[in-house]
Protein backbone atom coordinates (compact mmCIF):
# COMPACT_ATOMS: atom_id res chain seq x y z
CA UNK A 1 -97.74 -46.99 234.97
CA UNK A 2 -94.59 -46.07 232.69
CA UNK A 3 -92.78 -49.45 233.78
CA UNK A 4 -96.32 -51.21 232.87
CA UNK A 5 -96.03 -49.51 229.47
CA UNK A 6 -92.71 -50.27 228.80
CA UNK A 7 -92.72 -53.60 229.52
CA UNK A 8 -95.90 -54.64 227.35
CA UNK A 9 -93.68 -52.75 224.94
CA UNK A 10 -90.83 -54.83 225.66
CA UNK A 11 -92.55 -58.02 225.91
CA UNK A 12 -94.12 -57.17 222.15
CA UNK A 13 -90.83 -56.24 220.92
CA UNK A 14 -88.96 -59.41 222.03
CA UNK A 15 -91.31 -61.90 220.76
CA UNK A 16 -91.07 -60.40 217.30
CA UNK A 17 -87.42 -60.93 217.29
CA UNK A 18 -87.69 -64.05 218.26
CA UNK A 19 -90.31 -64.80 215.61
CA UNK A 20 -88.64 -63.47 212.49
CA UNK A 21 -85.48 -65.00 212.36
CA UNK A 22 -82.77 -63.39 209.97
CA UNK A 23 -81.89 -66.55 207.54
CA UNK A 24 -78.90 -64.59 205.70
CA UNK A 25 -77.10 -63.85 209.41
CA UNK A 26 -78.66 -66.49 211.61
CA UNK A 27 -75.39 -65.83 213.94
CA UNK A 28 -75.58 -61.85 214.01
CA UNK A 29 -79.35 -62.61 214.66
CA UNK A 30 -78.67 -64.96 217.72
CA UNK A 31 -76.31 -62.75 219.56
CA UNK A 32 -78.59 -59.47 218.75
CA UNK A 33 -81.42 -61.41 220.19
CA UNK A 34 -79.33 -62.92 223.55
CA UNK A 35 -77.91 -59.05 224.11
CA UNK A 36 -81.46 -57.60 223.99
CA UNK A 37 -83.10 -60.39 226.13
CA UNK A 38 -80.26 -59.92 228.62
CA UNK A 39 -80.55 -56.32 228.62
CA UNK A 40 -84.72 -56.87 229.53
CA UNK A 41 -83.72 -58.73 231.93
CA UNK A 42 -81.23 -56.18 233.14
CA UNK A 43 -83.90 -53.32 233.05
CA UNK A 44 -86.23 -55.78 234.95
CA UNK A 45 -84.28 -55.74 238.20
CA UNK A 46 -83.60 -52.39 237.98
CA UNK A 47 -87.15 -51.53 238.51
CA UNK A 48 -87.58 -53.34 241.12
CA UNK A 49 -86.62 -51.51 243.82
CA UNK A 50 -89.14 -48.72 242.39
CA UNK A 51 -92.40 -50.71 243.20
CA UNK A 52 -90.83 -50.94 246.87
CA UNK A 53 -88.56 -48.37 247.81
CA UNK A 54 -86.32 -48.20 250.79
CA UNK A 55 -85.50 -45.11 252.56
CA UNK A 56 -82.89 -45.31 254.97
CA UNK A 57 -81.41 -42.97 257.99
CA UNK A 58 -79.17 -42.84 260.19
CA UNK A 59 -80.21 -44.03 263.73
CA UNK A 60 -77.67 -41.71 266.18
CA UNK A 61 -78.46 -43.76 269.27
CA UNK A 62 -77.33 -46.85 267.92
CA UNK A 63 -73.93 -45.27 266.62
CA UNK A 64 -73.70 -43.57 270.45
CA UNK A 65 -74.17 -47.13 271.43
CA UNK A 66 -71.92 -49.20 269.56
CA UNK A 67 -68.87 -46.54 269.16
CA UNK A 68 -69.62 -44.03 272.34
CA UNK A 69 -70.55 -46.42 275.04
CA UNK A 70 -68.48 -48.53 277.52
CA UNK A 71 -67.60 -52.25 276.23
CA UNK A 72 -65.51 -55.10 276.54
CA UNK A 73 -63.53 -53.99 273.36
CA UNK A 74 -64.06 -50.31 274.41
CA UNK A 75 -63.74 -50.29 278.35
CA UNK A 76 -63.45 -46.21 278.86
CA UNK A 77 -66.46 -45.26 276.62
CA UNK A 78 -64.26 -42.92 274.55
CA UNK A 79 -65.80 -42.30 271.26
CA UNK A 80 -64.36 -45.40 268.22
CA UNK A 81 -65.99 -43.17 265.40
CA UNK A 82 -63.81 -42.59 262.51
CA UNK A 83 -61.80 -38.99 262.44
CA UNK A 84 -63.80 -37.14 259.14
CA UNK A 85 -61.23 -34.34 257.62
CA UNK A 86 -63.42 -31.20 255.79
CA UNK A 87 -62.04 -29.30 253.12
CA UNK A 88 -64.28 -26.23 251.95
CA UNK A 89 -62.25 -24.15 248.92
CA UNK A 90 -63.43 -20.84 247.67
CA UNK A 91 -61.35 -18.39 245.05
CA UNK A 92 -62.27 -15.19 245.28
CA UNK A 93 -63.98 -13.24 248.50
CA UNK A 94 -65.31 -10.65 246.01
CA UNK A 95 -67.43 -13.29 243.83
CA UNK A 96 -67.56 -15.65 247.17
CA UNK A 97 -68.72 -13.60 250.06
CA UNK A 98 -66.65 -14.25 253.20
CA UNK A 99 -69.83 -14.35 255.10
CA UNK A 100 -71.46 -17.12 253.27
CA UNK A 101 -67.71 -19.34 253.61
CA UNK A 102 -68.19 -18.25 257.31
CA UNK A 103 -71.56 -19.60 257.76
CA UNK A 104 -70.54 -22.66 256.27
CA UNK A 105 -67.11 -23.06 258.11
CA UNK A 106 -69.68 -22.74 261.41
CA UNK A 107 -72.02 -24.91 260.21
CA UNK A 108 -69.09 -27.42 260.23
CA UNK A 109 -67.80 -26.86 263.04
CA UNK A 110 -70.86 -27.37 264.96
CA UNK A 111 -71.65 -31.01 262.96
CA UNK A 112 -73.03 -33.47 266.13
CA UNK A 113 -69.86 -35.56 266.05
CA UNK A 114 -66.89 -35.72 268.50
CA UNK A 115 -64.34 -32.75 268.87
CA UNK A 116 -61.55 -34.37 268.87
CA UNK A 117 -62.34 -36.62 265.41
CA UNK A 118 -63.28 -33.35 263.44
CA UNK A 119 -60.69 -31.57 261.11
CA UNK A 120 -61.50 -28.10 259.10
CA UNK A 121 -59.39 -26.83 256.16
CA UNK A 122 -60.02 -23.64 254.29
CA UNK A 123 -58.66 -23.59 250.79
CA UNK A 124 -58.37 -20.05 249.21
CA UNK A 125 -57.19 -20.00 245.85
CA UNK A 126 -57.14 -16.51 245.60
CA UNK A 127 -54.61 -15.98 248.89
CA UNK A 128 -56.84 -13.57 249.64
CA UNK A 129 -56.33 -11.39 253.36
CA UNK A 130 -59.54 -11.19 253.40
CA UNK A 131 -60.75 -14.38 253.11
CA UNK A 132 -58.06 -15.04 256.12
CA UNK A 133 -58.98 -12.63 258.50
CA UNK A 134 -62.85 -13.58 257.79
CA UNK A 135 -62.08 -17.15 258.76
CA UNK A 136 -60.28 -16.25 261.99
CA UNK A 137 -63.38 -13.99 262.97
CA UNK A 138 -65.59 -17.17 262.36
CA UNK A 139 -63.08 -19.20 264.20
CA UNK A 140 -63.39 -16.77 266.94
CA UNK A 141 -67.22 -16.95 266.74
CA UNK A 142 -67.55 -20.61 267.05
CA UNK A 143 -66.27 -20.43 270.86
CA UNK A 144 -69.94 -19.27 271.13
CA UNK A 145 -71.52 -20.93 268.44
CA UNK A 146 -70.55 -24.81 269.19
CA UNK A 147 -71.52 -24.84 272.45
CA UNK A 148 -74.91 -23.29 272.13
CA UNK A 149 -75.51 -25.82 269.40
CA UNK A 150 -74.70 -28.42 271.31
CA UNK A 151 -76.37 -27.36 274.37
CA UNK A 152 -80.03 -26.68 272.75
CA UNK A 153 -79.51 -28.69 269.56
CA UNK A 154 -80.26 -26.08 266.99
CA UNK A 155 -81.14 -27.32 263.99
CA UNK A 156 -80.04 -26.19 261.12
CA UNK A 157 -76.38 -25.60 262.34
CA UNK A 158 -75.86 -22.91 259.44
CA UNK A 159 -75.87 -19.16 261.55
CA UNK A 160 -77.37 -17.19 258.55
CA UNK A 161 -80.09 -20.09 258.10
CA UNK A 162 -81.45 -20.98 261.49
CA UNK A 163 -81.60 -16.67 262.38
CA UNK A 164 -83.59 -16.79 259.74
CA UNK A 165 -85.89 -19.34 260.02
CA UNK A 166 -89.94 -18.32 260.22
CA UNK A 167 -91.54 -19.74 263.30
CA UNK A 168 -91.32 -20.17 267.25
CA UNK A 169 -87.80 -20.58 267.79
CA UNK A 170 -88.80 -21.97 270.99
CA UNK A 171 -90.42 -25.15 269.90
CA UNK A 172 -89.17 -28.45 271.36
CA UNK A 173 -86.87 -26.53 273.76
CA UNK A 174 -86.87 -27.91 277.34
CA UNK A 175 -84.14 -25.80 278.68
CA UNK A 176 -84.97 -22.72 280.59
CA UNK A 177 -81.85 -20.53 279.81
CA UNK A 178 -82.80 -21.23 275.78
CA UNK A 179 -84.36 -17.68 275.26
CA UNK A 180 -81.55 -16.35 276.96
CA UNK A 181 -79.23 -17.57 275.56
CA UNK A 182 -80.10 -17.73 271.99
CA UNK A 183 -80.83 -14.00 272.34
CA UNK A 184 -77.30 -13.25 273.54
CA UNK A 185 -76.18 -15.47 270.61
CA UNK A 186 -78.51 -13.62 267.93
CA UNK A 187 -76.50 -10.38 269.51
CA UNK A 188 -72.78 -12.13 268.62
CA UNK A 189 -73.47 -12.64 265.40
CA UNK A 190 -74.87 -9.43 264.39
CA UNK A 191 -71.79 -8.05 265.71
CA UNK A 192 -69.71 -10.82 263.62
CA UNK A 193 -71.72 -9.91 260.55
CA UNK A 194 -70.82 -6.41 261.35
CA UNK A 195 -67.05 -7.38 261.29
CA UNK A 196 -67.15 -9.43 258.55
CA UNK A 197 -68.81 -6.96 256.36
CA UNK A 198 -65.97 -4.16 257.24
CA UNK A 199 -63.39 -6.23 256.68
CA UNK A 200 -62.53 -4.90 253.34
CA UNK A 201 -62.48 -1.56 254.49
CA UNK A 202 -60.19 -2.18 257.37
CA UNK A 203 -57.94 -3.78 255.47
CA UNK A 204 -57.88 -1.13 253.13
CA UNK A 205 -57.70 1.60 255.61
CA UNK A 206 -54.79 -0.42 257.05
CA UNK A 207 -53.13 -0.94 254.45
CA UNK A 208 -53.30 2.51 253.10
CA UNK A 209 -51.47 3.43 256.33
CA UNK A 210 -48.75 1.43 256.21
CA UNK A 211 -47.99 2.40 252.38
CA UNK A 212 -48.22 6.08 253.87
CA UNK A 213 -45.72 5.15 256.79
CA UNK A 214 -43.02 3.58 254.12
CA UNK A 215 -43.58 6.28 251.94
CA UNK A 216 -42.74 8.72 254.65
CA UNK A 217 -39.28 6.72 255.19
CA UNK A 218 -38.12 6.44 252.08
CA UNK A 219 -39.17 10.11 251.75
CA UNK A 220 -36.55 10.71 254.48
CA UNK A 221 -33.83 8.22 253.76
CA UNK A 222 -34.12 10.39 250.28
CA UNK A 223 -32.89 13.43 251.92
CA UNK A 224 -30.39 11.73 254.14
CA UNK A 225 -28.93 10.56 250.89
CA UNK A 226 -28.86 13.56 249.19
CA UNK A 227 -31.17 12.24 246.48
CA UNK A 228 -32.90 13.93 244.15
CA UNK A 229 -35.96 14.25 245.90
CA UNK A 230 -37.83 15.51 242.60
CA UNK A 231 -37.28 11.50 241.52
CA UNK A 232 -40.76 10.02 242.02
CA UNK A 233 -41.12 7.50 245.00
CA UNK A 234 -41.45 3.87 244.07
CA UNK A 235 -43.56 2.12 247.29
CA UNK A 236 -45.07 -1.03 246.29
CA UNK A 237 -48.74 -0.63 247.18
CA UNK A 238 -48.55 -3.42 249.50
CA UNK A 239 -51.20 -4.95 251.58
CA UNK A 240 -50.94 -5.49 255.39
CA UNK A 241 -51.10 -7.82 258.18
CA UNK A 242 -52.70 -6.81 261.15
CA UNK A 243 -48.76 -7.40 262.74
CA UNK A 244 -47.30 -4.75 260.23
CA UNK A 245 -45.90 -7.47 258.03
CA UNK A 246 -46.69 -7.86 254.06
CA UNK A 247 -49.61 -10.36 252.94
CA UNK A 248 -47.61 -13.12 251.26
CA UNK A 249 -50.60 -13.46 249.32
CA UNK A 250 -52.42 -11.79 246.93
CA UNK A 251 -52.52 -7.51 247.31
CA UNK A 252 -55.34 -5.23 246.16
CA UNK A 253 -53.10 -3.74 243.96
CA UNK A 254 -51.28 -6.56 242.36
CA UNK A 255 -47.55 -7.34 241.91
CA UNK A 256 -45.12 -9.14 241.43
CA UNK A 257 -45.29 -12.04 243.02
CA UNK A 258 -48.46 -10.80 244.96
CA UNK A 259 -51.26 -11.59 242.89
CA UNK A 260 -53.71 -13.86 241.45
CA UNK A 261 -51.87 -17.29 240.24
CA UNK A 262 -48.67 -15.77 241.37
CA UNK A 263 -47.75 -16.02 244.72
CA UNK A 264 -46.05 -17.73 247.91
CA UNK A 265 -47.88 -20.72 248.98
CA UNK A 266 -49.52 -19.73 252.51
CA UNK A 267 -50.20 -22.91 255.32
CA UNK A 268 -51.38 -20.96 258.70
């Protein structure tokens, strides 16, 4: 009904142009007038695919077929699909819970295409520990996420989501082992939420030994030396690996060259 409206209002407006000619800038007048008949015209074709839209989809049989099938161009069958690099960046696990850059990392992961041709890169701006050890517990969960996606195809392929979904999980499910299953998946990842959510305090708890242990030696090298040992200790408040080495990223309690826009680049 607007498109009706407009163009009545169009068609009113153009024919008035055309009717009252400007005599003083007959040139001015004639370009004005092509610009704004051309732009109606322009408008017109837009709406058209309004009165008669399209909505398309992808058909995944016919992609199995033509890239995933044997053929005289592709005699073994082996997949021809394009290799599709992800790049998911986050910036600070304390704004950005872990968990939610988890689920989506799995959600990923799990995508119906073919192993091999799928590529996932976490970007962490922050250089956060946390935000790596949360993404090598999700990496460790997807041994039993993938496959139970691909085995039942759950839909949506999101953990947090499709636990939560209202409704007979069971629906559509042909397999006999899917209650089983799914139950003893539902299990993992309350555990991995578990892990995830402790994080922080492991770290911290880790760290805090570490500090403790290098205090403790320096203490002593102090009294080897014969140093004052009434000189206050100066331990950087570093953060740890789980290998006892320094975080080359950022630390909770920042320093030099350990904190936020100031440190080593990291590529694991």
């Amino acid at each position: 009904l607007l498109i009706v409206v407009r163009l009545v209002v169009l068609a009113f407006f153009l024919t008035w142009r055309v009717k009252h000619k400007n005599e003083d800038a007959i040139w001015l007048w004639g370009m004005s007038v092509v610009c704004e008949i051309w732009f109606a015209f322009s408008w017109i074709l837009d709406q058209m695919p309004k009165l008669c839209p399209i909505n398309r989809a992808t058909d995944l049989q016919v992609l199995k077929d033509k890239f995933e099938m044997p053929s005289p161009s592709n005699p073994t069958g082996r997949s021809d699909l394009p290799g599709i690099d992800f790049f998911v960046s986050t910036a600070d696990p304390e704004k950005e819970p872990p968990l939610v850059t988890a689920n989506t990392i799995l959600s990923i992961l799990a995508v119906d295409y073919p192993v091999e041709k799928l590529a996932c890169y976490v970007s962490d701006d922050g250089g956060a520990l946390l935000s790596f050890e949360a993404m090598a517990e999700a990496a460790s969960f997807a041994d039993i996420w993938v496959p139970f996606c691909r085995k039942h195809d759950i839909e949506p392929r999101n953990p947090d989501s499709y636990f939560n979904i209202k409704g007979d999980p069971t629906k559509n499910k042909r397999r006999s082992d899917f209650v089983k299953d799914r139950r003893r998946v539902k299990r993992e990842y309350d555990e991995f939420k578990v892990r995830i959510n402790g994080l922080p305090d492991s770290i911290r708890r880790r760290s805090d030994a570490f500090n403790a242990r290098e205090e403790m030696k320096m203490l002593k090298h102090m009294r080897e030396s014969g140093a004052d040992p009434s000189e206050p200790l100066r331990v950087k408040k570093a953060t740890w690996m789980a290998d006892g080495t320094h975080w080359p990223g950022t630390w909770a309690v920042p320093s030099n060259d350990h904190k936020k826009g100031d440190h080593s680049g990291i590529l694991q």
